[in-house]
PDB file of N, CA and C in Angstrom:
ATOM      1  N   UNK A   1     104.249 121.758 177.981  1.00  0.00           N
ATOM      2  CA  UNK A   1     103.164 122.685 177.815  1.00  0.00           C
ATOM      3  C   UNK A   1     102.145 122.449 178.929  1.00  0.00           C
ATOM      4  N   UNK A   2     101.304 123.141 178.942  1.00  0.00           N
ATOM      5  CA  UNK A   2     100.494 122.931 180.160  1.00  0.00           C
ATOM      6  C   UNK A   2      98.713 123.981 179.567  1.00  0.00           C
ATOM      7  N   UNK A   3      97.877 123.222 180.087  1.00  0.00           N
ATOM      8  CA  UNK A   3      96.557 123.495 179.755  1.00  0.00           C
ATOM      9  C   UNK A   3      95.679 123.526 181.206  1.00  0.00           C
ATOM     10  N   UNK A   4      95.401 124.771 181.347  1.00  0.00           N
ATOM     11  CA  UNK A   4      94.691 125.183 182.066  1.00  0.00           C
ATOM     12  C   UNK A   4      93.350 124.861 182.421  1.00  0.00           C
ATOM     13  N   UNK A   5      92.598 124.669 183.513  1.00  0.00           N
ATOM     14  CA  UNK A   5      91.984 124.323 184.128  1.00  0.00           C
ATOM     15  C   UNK A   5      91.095 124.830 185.055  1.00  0.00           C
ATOM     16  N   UNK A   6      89.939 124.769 185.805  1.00  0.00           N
ATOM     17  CA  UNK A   6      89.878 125.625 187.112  1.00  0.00           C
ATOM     18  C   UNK A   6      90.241 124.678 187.843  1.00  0.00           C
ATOM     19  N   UNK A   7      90.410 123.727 187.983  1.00  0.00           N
ATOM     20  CA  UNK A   7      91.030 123.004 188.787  1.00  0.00           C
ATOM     21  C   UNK A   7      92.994 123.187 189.362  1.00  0.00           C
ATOM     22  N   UNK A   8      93.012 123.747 188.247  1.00  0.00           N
ATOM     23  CA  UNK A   8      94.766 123.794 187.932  1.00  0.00           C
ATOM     24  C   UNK A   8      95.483 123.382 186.642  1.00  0.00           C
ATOM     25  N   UNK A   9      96.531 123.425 186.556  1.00  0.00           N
ATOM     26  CA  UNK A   9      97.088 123.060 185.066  1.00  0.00           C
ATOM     27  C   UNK A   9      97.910 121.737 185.390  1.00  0.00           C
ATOM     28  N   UNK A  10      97.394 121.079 183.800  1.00  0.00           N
ATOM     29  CA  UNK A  10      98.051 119.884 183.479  1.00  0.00           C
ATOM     30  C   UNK A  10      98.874 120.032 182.641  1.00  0.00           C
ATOM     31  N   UNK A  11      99.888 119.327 183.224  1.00  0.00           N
ATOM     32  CA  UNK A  11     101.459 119.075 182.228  1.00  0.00           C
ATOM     33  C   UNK A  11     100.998 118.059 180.821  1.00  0.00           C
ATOM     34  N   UNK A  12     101.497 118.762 179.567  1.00  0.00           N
ATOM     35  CA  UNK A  12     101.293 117.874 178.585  1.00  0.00           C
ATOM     36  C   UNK A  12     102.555 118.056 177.743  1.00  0.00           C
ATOM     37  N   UNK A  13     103.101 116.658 176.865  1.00  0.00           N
ATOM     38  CA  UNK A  13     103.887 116.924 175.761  1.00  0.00           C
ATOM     39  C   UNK A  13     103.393 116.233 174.436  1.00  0.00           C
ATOM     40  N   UNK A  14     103.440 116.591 173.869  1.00  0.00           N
ATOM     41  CA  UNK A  14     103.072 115.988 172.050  1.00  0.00           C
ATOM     42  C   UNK A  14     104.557 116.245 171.182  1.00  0.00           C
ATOM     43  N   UNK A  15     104.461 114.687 170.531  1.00  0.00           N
ATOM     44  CA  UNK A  15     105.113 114.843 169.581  1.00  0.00           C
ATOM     45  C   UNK A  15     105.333 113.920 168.511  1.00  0.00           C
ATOM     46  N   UNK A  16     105.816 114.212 167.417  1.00  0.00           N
ATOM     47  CA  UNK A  16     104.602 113.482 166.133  1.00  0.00           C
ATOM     48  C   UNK A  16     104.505 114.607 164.849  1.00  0.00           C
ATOM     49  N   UNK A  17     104.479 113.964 163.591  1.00  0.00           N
ATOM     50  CA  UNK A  17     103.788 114.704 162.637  1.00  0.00           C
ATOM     51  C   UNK A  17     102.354 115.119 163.474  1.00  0.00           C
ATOM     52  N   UNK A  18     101.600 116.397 162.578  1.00  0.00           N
ATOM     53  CA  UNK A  18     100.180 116.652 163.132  1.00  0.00           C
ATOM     54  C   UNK A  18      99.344 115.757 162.221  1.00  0.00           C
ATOM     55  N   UNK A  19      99.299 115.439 161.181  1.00  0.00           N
ATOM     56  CA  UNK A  19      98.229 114.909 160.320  1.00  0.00           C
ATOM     57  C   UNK A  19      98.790 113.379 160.661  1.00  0.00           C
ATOM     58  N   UNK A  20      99.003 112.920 161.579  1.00  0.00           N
ATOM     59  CA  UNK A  20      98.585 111.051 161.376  1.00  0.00           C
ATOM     60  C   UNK A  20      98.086 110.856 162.794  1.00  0.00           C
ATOM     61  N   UNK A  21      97.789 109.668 163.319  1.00  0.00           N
ATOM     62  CA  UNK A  21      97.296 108.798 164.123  1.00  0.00           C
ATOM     63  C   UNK A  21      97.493 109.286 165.530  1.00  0.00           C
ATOM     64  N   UNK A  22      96.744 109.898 166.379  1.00  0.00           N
ATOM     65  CA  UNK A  22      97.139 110.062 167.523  1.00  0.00           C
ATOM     66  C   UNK A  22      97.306 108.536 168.603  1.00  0.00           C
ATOM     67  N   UNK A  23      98.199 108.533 169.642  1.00  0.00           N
ATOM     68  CA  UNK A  23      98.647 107.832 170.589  1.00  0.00           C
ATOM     69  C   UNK A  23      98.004 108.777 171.670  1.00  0.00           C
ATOM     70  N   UNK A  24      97.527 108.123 173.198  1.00  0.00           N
ATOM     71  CA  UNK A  24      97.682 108.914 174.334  1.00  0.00           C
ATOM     72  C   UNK A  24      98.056 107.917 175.470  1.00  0.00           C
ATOM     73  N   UNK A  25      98.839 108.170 175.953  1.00  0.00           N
ATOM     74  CA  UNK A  25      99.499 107.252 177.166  1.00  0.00           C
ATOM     75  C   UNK A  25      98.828 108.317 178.628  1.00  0.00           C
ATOM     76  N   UNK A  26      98.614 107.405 179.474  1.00  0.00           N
ATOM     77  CA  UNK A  26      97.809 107.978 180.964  1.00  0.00           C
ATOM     78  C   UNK A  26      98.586 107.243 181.374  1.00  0.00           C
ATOM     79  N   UNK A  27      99.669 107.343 182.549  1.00  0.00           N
ATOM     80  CA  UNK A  27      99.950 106.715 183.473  1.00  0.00           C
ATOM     81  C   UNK A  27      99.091 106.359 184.863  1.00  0.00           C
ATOM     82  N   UNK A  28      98.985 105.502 185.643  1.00  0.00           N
ATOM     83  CA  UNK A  28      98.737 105.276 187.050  1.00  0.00           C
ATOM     84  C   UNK A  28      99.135 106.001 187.683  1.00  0.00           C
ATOM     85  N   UNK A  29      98.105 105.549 188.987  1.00  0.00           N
ATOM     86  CA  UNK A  29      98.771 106.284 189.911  1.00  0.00           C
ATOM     87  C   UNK A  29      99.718 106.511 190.727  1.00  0.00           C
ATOM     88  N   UNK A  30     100.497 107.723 191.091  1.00  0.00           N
ATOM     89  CA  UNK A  30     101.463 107.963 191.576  1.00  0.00           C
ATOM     90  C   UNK A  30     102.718 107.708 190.681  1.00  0.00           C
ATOM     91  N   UNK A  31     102.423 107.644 189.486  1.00  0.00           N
ATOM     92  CA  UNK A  31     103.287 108.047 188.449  1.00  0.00           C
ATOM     93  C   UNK A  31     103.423 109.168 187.404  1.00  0.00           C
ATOM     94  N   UNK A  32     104.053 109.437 186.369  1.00  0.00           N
ATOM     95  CA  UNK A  32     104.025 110.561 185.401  1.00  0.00           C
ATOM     96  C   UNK A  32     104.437 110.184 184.164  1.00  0.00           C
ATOM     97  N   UNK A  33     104.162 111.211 183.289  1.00  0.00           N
ATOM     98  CA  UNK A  33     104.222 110.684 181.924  1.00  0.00           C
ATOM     99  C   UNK A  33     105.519 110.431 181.149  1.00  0.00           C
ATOM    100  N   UNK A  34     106.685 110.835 181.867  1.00  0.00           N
ATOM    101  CA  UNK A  34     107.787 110.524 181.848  1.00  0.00           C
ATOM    102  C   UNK A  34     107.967 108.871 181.512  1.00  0.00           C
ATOM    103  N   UNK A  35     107.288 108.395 182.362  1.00  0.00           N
ATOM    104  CA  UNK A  35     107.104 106.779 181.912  1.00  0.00           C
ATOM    105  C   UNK A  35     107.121 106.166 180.747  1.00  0.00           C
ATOM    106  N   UNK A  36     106.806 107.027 179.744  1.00  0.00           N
ATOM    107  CA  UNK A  36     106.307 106.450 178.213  1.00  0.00           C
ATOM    108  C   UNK A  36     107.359 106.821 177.794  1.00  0.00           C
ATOM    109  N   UNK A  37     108.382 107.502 177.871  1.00  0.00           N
ATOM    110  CA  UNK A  37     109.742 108.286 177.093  1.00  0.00           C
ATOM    111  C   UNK A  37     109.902 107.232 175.912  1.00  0.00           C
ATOM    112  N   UNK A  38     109.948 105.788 176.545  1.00  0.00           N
ATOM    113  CA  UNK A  38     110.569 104.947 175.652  1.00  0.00           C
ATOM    114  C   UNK A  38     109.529 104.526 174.301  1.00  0.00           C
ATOM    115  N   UNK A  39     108.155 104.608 174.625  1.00  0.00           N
ATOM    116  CA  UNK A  39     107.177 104.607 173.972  1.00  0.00           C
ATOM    117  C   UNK A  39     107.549 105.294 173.127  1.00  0.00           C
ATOM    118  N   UNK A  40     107.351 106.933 173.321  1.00  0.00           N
ATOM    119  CA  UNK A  40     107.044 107.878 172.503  1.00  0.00           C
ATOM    120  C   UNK A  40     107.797 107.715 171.423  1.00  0.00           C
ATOM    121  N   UNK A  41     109.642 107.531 172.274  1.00  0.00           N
ATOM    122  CA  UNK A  41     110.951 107.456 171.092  1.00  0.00           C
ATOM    123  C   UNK A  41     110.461 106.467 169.664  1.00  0.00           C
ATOM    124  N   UNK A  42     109.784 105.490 170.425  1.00  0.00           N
ATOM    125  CA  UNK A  42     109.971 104.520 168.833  1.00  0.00           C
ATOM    126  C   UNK A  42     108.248 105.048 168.330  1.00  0.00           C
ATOM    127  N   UNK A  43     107.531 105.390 168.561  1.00  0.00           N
ATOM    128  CA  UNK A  43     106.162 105.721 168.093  1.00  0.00           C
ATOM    129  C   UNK A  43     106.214 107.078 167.195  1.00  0.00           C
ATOM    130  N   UNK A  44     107.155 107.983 167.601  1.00  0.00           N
ATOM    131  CA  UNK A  44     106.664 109.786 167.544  1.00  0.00           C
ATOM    132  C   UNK A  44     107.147 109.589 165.866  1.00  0.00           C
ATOM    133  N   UNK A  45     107.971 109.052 165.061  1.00  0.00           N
ATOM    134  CA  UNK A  45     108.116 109.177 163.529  1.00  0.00           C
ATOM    135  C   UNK A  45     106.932 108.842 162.811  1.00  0.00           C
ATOM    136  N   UNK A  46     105.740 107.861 163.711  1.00  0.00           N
ATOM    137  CA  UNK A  46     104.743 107.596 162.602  1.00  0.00           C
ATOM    138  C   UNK A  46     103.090 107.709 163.030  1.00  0.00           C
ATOM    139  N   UNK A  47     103.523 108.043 164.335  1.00  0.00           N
ATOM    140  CA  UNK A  47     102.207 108.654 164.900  1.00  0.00           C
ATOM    141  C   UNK A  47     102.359 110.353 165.757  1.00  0.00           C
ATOM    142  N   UNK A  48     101.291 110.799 166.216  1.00  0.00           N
ATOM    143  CA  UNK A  48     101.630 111.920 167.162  1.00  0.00           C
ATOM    144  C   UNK A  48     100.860 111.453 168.385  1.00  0.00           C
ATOM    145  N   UNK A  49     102.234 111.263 169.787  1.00  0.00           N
ATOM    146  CA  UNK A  49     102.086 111.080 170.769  1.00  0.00           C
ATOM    147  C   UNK A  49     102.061 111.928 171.564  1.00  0.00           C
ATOM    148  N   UNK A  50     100.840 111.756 172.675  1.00  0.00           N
ATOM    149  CA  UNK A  50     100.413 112.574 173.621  1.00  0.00           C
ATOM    150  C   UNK A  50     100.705 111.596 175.063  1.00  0.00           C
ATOM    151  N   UNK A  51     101.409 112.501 175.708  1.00  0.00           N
ATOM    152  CA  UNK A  51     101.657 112.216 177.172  1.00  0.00           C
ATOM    153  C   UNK A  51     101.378 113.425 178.130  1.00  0.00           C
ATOM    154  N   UNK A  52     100.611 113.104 179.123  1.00  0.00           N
ATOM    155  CA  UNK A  52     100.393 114.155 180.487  1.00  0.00           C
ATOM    156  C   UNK A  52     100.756 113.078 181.428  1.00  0.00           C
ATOM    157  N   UNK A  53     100.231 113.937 182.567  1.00  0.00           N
ATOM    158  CA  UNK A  53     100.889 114.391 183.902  1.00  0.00           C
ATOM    159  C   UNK A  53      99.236 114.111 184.487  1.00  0.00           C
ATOM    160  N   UNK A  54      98.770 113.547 185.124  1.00  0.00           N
ATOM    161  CA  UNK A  54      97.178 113.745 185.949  1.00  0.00           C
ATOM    162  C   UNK A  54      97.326 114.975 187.168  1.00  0.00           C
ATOM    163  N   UNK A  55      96.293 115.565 187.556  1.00  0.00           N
ATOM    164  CA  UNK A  55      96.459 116.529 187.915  1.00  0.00           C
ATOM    165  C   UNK A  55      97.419 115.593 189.317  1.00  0.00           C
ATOM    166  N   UNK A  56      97.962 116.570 190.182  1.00  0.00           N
ATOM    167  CA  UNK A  56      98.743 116.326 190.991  1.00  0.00           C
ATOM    168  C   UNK A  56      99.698 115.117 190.859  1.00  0.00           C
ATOM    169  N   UNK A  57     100.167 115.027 190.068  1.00  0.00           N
ATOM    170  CA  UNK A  57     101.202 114.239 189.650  1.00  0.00           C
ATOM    171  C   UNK A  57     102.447 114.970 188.634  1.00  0.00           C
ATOM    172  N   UNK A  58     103.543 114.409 188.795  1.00  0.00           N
ATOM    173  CA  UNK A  58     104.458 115.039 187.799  1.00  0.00           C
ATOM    174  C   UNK A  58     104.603 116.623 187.950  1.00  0.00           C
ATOM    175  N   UNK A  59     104.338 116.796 186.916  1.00  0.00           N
ATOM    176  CA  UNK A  59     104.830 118.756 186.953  1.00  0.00           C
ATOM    177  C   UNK A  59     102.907 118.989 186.500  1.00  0.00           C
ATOM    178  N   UNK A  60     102.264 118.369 186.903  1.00  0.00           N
ATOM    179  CA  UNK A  60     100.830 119.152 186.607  1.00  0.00           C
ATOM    180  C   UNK A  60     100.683 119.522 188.201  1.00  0.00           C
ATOM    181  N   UNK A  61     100.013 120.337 188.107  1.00  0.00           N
ATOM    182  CA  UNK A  61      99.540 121.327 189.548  1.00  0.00           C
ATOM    183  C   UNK A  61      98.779 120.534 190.484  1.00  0.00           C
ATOM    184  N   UNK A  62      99.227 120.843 191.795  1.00  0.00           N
ATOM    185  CA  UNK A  62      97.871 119.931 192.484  1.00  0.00           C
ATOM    186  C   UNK A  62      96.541 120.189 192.694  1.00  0.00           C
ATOM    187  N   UNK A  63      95.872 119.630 192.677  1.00  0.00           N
ATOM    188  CA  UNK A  63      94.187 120.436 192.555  1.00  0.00           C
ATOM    189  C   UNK A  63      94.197 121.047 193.783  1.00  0.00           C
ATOM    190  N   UNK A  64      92.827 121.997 192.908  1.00  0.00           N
ATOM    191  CA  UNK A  64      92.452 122.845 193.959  1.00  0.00           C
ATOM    192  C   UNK A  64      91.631 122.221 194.352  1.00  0.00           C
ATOM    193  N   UNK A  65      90.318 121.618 194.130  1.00  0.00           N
ATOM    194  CA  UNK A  65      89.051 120.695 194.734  1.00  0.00           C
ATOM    195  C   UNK A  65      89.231 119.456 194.288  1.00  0.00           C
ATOM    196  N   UNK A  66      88.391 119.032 195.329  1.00  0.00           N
ATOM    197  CA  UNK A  66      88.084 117.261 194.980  1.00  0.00           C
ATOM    198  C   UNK A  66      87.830 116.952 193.832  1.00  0.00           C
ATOM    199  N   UNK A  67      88.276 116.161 192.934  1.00  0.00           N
ATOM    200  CA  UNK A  67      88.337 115.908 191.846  1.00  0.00           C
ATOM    201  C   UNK A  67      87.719 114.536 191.733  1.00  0.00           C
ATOM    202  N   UNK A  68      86.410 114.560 190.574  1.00  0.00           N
ATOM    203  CA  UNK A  68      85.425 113.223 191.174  1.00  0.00           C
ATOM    204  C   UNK A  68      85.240 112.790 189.117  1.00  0.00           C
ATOM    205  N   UNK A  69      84.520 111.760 188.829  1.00  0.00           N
ATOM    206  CA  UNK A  69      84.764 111.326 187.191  1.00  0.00           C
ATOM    207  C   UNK A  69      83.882 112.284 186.448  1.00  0.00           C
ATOM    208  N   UNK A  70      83.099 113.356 186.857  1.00  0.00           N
ATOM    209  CA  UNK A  70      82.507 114.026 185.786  1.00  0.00           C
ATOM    210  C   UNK A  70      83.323 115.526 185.237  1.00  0.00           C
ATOM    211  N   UNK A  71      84.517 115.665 186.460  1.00  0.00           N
ATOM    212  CA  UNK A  71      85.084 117.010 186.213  1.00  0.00           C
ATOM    213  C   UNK A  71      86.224 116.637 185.421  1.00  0.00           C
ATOM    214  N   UNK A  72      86.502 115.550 185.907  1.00  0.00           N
ATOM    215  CA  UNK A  72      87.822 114.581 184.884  1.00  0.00           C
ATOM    216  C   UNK A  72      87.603 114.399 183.639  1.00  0.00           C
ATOM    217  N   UNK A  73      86.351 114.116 183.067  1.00  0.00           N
ATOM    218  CA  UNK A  73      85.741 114.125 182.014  1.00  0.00           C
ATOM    219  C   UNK A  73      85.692 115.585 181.295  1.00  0.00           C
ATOM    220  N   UNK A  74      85.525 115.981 181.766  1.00  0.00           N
ATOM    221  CA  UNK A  74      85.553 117.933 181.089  1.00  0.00           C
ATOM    222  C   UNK A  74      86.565 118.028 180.863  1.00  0.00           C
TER     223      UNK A  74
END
């Protein structure tokens, strides 16, 4: 799935019952959220896990502007 931005869109996947405990995995840089696969597998029956993509990484879009900690924050 992917969530829009003016910056561009970020790649996201969830998965999980909706009513329990959220997880969110952020990878580093120059990586993607693909990384957690193994996470998610043993987590997603008793929590709902969230994995993205940071912008220009993975399948999220590359920004359009400089991207600085208060727009990251939005």
């Amino acid at each position: 799935m992917y969530f829009k931005t003016e910056a561009g869109s970020i790649y996201y996947e969830v998965s999980g019952p909706r009513n329990t405990p959220a997880v969110v995995f952020t990878h580093g840089g120059g990586l993607n959220g693909h990384m957690f696969k193994d996470q998610t597998r043993a987590l997603k029956d008793q929590y709902r896990v969230v994995t993205w993509d940071l912008q220009g990484h993975g399948r999220s879009v590359p920004l359009k502007e400089n991207l600085n900690v208060p727009k990251m924050a939005d």
